[in-house]
Each structure stands twice: as structure tokens, then as C-alpha cells.
PDB file of N, CA and C in Angstrom:
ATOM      1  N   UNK A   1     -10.855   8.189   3.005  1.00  0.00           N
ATOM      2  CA  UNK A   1     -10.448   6.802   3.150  1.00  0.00           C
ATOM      3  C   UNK A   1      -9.716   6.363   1.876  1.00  0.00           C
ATOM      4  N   UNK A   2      -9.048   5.703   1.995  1.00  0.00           N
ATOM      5  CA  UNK A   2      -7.587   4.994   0.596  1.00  0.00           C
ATOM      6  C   UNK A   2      -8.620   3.620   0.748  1.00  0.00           C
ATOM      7  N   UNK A   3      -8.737   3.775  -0.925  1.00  0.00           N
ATOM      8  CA  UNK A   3      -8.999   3.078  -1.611  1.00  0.00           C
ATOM      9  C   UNK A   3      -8.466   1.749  -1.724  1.00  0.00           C
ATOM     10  N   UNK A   4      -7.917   0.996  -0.631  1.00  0.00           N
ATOM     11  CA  UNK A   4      -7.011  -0.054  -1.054  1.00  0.00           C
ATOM     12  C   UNK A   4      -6.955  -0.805  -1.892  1.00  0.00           C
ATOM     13  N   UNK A   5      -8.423  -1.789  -2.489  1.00  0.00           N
ATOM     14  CA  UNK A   5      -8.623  -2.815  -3.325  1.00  0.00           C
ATOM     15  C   UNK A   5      -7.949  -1.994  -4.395  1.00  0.00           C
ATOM     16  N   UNK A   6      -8.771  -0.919  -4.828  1.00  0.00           N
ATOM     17  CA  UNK A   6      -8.048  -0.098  -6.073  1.00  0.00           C
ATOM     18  C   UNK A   6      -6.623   0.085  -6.756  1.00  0.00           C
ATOM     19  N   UNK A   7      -6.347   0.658  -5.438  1.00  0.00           N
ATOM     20  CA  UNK A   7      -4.670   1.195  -5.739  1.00  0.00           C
ATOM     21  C   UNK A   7      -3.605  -0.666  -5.633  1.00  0.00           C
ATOM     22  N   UNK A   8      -4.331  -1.615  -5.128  1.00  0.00           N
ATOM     23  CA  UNK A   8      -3.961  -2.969  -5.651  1.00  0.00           C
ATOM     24  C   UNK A   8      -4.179  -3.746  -6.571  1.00  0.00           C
ATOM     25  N   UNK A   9      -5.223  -3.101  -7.436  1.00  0.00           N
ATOM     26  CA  UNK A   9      -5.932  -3.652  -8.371  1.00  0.00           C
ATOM     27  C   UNK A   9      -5.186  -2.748  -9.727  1.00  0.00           C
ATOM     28  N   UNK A  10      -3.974  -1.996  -9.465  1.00  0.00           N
ATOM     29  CA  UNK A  10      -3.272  -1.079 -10.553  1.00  0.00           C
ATOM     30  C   UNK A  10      -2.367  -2.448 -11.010  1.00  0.00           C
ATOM     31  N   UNK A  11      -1.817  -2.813 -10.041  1.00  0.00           N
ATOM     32  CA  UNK A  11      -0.260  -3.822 -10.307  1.00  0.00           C
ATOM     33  C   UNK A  11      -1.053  -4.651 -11.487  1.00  0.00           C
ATOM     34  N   UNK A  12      -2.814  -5.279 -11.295  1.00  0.00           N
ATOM     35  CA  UNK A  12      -3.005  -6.527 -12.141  1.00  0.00           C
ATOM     36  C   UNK A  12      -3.456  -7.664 -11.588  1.00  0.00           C
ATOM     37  N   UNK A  13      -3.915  -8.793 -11.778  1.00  0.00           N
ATOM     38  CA  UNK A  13      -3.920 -10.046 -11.194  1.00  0.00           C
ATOM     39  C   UNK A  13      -2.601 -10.775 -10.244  1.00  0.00           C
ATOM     40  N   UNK A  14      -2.337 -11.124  -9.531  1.00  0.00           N
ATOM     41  CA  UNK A  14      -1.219 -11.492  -8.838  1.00  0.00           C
ATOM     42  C   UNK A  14      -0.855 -12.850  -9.929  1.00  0.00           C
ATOM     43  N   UNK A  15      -1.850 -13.432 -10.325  1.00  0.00           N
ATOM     44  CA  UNK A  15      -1.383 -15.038 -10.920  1.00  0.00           C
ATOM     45  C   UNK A  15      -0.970 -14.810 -12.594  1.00  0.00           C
ATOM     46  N   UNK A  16      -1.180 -13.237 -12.959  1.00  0.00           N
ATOM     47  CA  UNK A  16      -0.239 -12.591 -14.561  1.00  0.00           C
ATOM     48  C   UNK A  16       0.739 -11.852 -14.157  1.00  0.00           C
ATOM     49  N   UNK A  17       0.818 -11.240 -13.011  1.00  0.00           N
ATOM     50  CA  UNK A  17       2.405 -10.393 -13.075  1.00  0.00           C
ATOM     51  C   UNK A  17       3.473 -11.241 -13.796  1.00  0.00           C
ATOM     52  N   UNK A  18       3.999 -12.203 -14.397  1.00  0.00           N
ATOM     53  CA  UNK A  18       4.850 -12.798 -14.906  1.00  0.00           C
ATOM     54  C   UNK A  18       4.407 -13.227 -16.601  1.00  0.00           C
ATOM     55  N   UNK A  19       3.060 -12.762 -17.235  1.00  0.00           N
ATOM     56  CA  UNK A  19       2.996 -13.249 -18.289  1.00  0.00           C
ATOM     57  C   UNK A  19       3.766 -12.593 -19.102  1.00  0.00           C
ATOM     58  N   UNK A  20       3.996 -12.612 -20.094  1.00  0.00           N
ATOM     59  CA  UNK A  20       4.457 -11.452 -21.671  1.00  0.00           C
ATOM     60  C   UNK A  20       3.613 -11.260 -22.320  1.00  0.00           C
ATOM     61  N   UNK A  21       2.798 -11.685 -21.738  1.00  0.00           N
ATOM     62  CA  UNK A  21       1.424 -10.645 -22.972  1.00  0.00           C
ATOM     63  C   UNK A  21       0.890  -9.845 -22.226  1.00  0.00           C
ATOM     64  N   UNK A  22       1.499  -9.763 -21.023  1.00  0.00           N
ATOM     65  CA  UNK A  22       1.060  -8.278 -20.109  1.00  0.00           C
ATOM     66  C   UNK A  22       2.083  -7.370 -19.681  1.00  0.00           C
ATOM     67  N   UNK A  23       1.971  -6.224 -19.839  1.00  0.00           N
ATOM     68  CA  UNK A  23       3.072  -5.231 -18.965  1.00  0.00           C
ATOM     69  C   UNK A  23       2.339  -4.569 -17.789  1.00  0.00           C
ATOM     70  N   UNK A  24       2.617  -5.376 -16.325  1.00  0.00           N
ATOM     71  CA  UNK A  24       2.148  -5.050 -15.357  1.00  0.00           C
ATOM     72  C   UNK A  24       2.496  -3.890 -14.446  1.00  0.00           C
ATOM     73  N   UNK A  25       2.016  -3.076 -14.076  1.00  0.00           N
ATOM     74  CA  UNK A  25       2.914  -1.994 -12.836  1.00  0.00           C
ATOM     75  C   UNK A  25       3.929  -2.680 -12.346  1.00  0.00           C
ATOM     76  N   UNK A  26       5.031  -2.377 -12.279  1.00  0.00           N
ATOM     77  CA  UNK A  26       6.273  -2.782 -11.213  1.00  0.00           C
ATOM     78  C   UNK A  26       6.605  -1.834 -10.123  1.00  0.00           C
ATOM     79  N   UNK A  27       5.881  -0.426  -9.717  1.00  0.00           N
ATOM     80  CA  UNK A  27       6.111   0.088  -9.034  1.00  0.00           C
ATOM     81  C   UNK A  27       5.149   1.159  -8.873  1.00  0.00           C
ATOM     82  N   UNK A  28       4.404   1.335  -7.611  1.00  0.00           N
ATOM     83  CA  UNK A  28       3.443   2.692  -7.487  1.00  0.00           C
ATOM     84  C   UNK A  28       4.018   3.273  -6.528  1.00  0.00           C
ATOM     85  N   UNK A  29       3.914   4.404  -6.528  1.00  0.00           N
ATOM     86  CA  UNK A  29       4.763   5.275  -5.118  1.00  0.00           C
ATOM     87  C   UNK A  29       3.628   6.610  -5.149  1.00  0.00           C
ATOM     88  N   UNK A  30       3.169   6.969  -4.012  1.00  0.00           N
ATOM     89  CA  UNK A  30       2.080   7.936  -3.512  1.00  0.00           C
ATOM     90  C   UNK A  30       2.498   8.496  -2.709  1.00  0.00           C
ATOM     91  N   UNK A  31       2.491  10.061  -3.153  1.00  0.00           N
ATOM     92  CA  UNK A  31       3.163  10.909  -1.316  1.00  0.00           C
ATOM     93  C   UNK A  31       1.528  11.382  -0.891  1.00  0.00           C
ATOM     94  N   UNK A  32       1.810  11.594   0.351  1.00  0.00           N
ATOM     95  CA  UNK A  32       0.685  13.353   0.302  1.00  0.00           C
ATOM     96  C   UNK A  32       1.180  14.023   0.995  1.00  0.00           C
ATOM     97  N   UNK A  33       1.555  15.092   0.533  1.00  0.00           N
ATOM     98  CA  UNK A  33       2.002  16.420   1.097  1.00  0.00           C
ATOM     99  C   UNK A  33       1.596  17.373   1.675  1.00  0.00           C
ATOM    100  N   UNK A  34       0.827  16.617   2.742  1.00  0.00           N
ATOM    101  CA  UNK A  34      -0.156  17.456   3.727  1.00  0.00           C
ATOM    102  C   UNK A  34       0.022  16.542   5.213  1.00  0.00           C
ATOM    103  N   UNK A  35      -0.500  16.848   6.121  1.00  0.00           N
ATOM    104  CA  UNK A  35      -0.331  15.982   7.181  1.00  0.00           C
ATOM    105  C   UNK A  35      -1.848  15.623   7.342  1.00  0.00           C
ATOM    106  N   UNK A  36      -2.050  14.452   7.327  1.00  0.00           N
ATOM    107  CA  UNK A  36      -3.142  14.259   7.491  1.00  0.00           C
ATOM    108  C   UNK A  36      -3.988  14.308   8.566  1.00  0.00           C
ATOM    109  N   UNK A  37      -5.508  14.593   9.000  1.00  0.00           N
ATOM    110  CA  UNK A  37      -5.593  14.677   9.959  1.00  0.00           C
ATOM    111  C   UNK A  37      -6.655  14.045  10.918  1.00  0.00           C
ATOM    112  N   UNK A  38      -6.930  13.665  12.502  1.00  0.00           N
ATOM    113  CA  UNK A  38      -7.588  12.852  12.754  1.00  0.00           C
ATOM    114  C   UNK A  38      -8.765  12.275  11.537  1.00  0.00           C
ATOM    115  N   UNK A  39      -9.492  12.978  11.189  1.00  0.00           N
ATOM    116  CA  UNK A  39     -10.979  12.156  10.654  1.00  0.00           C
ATOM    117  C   UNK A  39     -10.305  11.730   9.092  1.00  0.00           C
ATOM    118  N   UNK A  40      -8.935  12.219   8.847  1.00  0.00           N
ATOM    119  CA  UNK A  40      -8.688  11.260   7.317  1.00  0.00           C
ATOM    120  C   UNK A  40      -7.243  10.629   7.118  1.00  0.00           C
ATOM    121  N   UNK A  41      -7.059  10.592   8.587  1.00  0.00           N
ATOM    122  CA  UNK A  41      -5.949  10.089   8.653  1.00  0.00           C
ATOM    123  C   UNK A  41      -6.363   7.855   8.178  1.00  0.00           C
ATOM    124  N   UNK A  42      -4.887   7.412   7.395  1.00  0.00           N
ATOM    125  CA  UNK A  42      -5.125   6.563   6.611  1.00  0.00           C
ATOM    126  C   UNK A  42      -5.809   5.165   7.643  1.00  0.00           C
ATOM    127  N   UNK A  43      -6.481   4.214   6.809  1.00  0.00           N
ATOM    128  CA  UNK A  43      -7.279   3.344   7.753  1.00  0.00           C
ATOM    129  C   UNK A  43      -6.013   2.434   7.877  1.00  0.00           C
ATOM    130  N   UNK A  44      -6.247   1.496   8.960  1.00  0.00           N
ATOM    131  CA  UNK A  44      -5.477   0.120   9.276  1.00  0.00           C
ATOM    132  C   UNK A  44      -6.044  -1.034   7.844  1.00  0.00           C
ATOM    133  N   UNK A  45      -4.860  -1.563   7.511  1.00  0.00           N
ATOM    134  CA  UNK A  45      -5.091  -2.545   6.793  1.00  0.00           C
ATOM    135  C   UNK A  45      -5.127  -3.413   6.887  1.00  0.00           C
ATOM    136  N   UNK A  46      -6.744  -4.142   5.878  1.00  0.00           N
ATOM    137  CA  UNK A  46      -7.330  -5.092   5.876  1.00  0.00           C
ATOM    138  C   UNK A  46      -6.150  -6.174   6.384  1.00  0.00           C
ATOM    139  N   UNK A  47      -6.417  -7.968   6.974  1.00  0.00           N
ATOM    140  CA  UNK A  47      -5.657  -8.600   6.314  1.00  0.00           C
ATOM    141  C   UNK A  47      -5.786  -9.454   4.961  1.00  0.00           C
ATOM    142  N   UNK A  48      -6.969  -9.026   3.836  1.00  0.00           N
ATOM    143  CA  UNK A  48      -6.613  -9.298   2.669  1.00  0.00           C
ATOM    144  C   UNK A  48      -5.769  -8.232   1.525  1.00  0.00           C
ATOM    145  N   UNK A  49      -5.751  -7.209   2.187  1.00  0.00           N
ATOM    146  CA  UNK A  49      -4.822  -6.277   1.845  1.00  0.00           C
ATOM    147  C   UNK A  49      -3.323  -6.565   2.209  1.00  0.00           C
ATOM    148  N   UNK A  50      -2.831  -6.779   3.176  1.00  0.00           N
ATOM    149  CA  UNK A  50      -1.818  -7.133   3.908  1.00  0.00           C
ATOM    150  C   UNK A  50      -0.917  -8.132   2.777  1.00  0.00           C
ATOM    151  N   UNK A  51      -1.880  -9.302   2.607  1.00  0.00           N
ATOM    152  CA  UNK A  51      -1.632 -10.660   2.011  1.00  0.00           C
ATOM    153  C   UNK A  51      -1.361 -10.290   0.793  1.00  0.00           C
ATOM    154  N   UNK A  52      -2.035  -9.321   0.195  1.00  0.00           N
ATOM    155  CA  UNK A  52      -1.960  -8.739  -1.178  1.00  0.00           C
ATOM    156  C   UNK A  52      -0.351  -7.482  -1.541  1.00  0.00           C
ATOM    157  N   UNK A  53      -0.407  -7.502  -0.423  1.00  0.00           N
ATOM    158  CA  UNK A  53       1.088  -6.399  -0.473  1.00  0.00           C
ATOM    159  C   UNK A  53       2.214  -7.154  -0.616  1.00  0.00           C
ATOM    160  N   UNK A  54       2.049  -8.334   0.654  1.00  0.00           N
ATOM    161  CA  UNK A  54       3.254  -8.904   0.596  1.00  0.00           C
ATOM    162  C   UNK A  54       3.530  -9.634  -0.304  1.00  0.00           C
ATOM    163  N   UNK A  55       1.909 -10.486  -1.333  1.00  0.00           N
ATOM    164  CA  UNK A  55       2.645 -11.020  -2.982  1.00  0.00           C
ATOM    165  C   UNK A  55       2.984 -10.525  -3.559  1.00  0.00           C
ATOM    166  N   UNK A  56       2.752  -9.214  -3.764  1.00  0.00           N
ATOM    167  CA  UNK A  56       3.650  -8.340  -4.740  1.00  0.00           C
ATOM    168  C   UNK A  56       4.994  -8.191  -4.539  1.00  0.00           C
ATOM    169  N   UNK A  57       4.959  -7.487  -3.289  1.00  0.00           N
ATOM    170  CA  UNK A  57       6.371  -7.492  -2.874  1.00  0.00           C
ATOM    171  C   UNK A  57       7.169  -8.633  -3.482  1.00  0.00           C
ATOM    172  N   UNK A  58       6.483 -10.229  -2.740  1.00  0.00           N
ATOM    173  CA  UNK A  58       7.527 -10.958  -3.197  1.00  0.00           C
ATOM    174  C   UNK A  58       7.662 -11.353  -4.826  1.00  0.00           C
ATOM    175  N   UNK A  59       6.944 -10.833  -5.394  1.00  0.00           N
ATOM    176  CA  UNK A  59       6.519 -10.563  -7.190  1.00  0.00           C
ATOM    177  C   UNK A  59       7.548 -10.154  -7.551  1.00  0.00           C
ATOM    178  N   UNK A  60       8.268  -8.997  -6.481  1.00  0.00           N
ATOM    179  CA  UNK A  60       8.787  -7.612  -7.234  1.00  0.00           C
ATOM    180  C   UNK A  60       8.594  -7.078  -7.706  1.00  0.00           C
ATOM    181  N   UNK A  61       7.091  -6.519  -6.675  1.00  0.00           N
ATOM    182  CA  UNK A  61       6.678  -5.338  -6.998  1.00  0.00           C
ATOM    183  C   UNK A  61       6.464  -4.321  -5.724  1.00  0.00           C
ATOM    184  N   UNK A  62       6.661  -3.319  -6.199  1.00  0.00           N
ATOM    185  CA  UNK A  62       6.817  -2.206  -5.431  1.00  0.00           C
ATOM    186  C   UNK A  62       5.773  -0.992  -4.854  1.00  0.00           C
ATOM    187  N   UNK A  63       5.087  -1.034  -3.998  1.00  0.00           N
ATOM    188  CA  UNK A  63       4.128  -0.503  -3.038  1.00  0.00           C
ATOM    189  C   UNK A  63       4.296   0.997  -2.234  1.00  0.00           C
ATOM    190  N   UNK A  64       4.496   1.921  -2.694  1.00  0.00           N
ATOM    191  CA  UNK A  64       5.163   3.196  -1.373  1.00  0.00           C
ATOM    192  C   UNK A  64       3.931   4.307  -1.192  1.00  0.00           C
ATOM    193  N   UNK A  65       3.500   4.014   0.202  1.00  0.00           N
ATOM    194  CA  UNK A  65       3.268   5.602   0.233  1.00  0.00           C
ATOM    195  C   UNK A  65       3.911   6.277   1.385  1.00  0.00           C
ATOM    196  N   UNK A  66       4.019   7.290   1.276  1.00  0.00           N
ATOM    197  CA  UNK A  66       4.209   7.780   1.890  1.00  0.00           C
ATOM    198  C   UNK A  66       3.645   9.146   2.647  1.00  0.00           C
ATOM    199  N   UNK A  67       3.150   9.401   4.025  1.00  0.00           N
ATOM    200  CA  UNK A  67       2.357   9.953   4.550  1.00  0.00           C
ATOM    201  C   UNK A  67       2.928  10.470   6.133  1.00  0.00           C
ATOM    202  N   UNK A  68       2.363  11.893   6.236  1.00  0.00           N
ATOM    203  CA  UNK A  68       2.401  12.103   7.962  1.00  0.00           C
ATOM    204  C   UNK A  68       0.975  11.895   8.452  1.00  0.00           C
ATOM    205  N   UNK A  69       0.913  11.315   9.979  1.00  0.00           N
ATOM    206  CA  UNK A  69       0.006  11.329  10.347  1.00  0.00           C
ATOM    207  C   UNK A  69      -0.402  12.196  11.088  1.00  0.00           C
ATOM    208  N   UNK A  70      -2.189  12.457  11.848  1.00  0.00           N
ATOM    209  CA  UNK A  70      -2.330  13.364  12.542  1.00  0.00           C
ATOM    210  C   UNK A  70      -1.209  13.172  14.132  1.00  0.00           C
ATOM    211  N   UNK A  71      -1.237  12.215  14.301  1.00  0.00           N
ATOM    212  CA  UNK A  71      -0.576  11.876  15.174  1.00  0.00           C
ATOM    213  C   UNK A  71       1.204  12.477  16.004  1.00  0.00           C
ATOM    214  N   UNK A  72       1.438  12.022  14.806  1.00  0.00           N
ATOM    215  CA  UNK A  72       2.870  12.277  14.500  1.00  0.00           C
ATOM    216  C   UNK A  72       3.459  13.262  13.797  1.00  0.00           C
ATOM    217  N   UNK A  73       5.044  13.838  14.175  1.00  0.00           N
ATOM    218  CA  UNK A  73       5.451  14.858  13.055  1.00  0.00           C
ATOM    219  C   UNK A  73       6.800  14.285  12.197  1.00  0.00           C
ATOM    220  N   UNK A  74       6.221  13.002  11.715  1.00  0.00           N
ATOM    221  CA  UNK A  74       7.852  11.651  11.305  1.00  0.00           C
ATOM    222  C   UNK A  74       6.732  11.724  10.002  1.00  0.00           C
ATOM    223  N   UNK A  75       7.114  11.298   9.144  1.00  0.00           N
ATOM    224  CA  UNK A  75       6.793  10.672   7.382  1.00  0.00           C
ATOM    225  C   UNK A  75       6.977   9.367   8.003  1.00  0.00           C
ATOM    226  N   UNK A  76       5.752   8.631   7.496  1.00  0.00           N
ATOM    227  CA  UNK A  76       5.780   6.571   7.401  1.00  0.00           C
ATOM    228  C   UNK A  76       5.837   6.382   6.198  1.00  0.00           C
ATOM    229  N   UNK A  77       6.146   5.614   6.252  1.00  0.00           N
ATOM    230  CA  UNK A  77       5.513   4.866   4.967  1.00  0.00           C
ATOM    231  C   UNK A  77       4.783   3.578   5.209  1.00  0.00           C
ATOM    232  N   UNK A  78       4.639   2.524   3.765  1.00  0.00           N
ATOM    233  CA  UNK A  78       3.543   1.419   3.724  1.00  0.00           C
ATOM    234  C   UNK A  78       4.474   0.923   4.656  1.00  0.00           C
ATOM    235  N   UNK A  79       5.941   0.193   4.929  1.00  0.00           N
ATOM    236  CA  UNK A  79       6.579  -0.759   5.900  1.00  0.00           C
ATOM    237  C   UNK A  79       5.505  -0.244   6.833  1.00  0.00           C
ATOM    238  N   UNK A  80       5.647   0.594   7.259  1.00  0.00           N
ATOM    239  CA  UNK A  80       5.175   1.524   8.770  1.00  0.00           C
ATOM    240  C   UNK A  80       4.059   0.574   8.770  1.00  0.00           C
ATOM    241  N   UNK A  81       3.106   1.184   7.994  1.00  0.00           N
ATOM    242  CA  UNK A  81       1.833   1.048   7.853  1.00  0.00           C
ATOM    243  C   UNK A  81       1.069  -0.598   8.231  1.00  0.00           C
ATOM    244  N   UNK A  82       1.846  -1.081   7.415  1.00  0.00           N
ATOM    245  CA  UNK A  82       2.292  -2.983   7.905  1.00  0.00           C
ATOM    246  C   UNK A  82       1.982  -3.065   9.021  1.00  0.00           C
ATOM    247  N   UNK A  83       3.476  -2.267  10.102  1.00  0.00           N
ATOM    248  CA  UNK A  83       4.033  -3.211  11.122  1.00  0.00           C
ATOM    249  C   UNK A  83       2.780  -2.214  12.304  1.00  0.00           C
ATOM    250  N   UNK A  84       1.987  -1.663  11.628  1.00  0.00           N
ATOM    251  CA  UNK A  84       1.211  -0.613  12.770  1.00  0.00           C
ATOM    252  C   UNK A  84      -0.098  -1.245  12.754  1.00  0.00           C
ATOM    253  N   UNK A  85      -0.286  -2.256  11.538  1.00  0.00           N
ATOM    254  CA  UNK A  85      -1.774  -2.833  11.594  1.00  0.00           C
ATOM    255  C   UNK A  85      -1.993  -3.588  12.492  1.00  0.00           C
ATOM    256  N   UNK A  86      -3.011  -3.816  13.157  1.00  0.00           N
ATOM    257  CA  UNK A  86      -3.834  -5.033  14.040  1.00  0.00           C
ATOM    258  C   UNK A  86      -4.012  -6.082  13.209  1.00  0.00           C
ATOM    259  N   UNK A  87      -4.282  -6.356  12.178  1.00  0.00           N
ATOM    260  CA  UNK A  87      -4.424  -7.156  11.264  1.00  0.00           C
ATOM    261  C   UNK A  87      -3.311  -8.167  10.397  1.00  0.00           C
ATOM    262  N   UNK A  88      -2.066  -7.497  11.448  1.00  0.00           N
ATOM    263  CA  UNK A  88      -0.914  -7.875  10.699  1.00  0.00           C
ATOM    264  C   UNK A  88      -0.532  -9.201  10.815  1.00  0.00           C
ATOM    265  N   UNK A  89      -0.298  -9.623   9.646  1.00  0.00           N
ATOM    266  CA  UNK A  89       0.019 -11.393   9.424  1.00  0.00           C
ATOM    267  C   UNK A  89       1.505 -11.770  10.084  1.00  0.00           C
TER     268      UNK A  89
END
């Protein structure tokens, strides 16, 4: 299972990405180079995850992973991942 809070909790607080007394992540990018498969294929995201992607985004900041699923033989990425959640805002 992906760690989400975590790998969102790299960028920083959403309400300092703009201070100067911080140098925040501006960009994480994650491949996996395996296809993942039913029992670890990636979970649907939260919608406080969701909410948390898209402030960054509009931060300008930058979110990628990129992954095959068991499912599929295409590479997604996070857009994908978004527009595939139940949870989606």
C-alpha cells in the first residue's frame, strides 16, 4: 500500500510552500518498474488526499507517479490515478 499522507507530507505544510525561510520540494516523481499486481496494485485515493494534490498542484508543485497496473498493459500516471478515483472531487 502507498503511503500517501507521507509521500505528501515531503512537499511540507501547504500554508509554507511560499515562505523564504523554507526550501520546499517543488517536484517528486516515482516510477515502479514492475507491473504491479492484483493484491499491490495502488489504492484509490483518499478525498483528503485528492484535495491535497490539487493544492500543490495549484502551489506549483509537482506530483508524478508513474505505474502499470495489474489490470492493464498502458503506464498511468497520478492524472490517471485522479480521474480513476471514486473519491474524486
Amino acid at each position: 500500500m502507498l503511503p500517501w499522507d507521507l509521500l505528501l507530507d515531503l512537499f511540507g505544510p501547504l500554508d509554507q510552500l511560499e515562505s523564504v525561510s523554507s526550501r520546499p520540494l517543488g517536484t517528486l516523481r516515482i516510477t515502479f518498474d514492475f507491473m504491479l499486481s492484483r493484491d499491490h496494485d495502488l489504492p484509490p485515493l483518499e478525498e483528503v488526499h485528492i484535495k491535497r494534490i490539487t493544492s500543490l498542484k495549484a502551489a506549483g508543485r509537482s506530483l508524478r507517479i508513474d505505474y502499470r497496473p495489474y489490470t492493464q498493459d498502458i503506464w498511468l500516471t497520478t492524472s490517471d490515478l485522479l480521474q480513476q478515483s471514486p473519491n474524486s472531487v
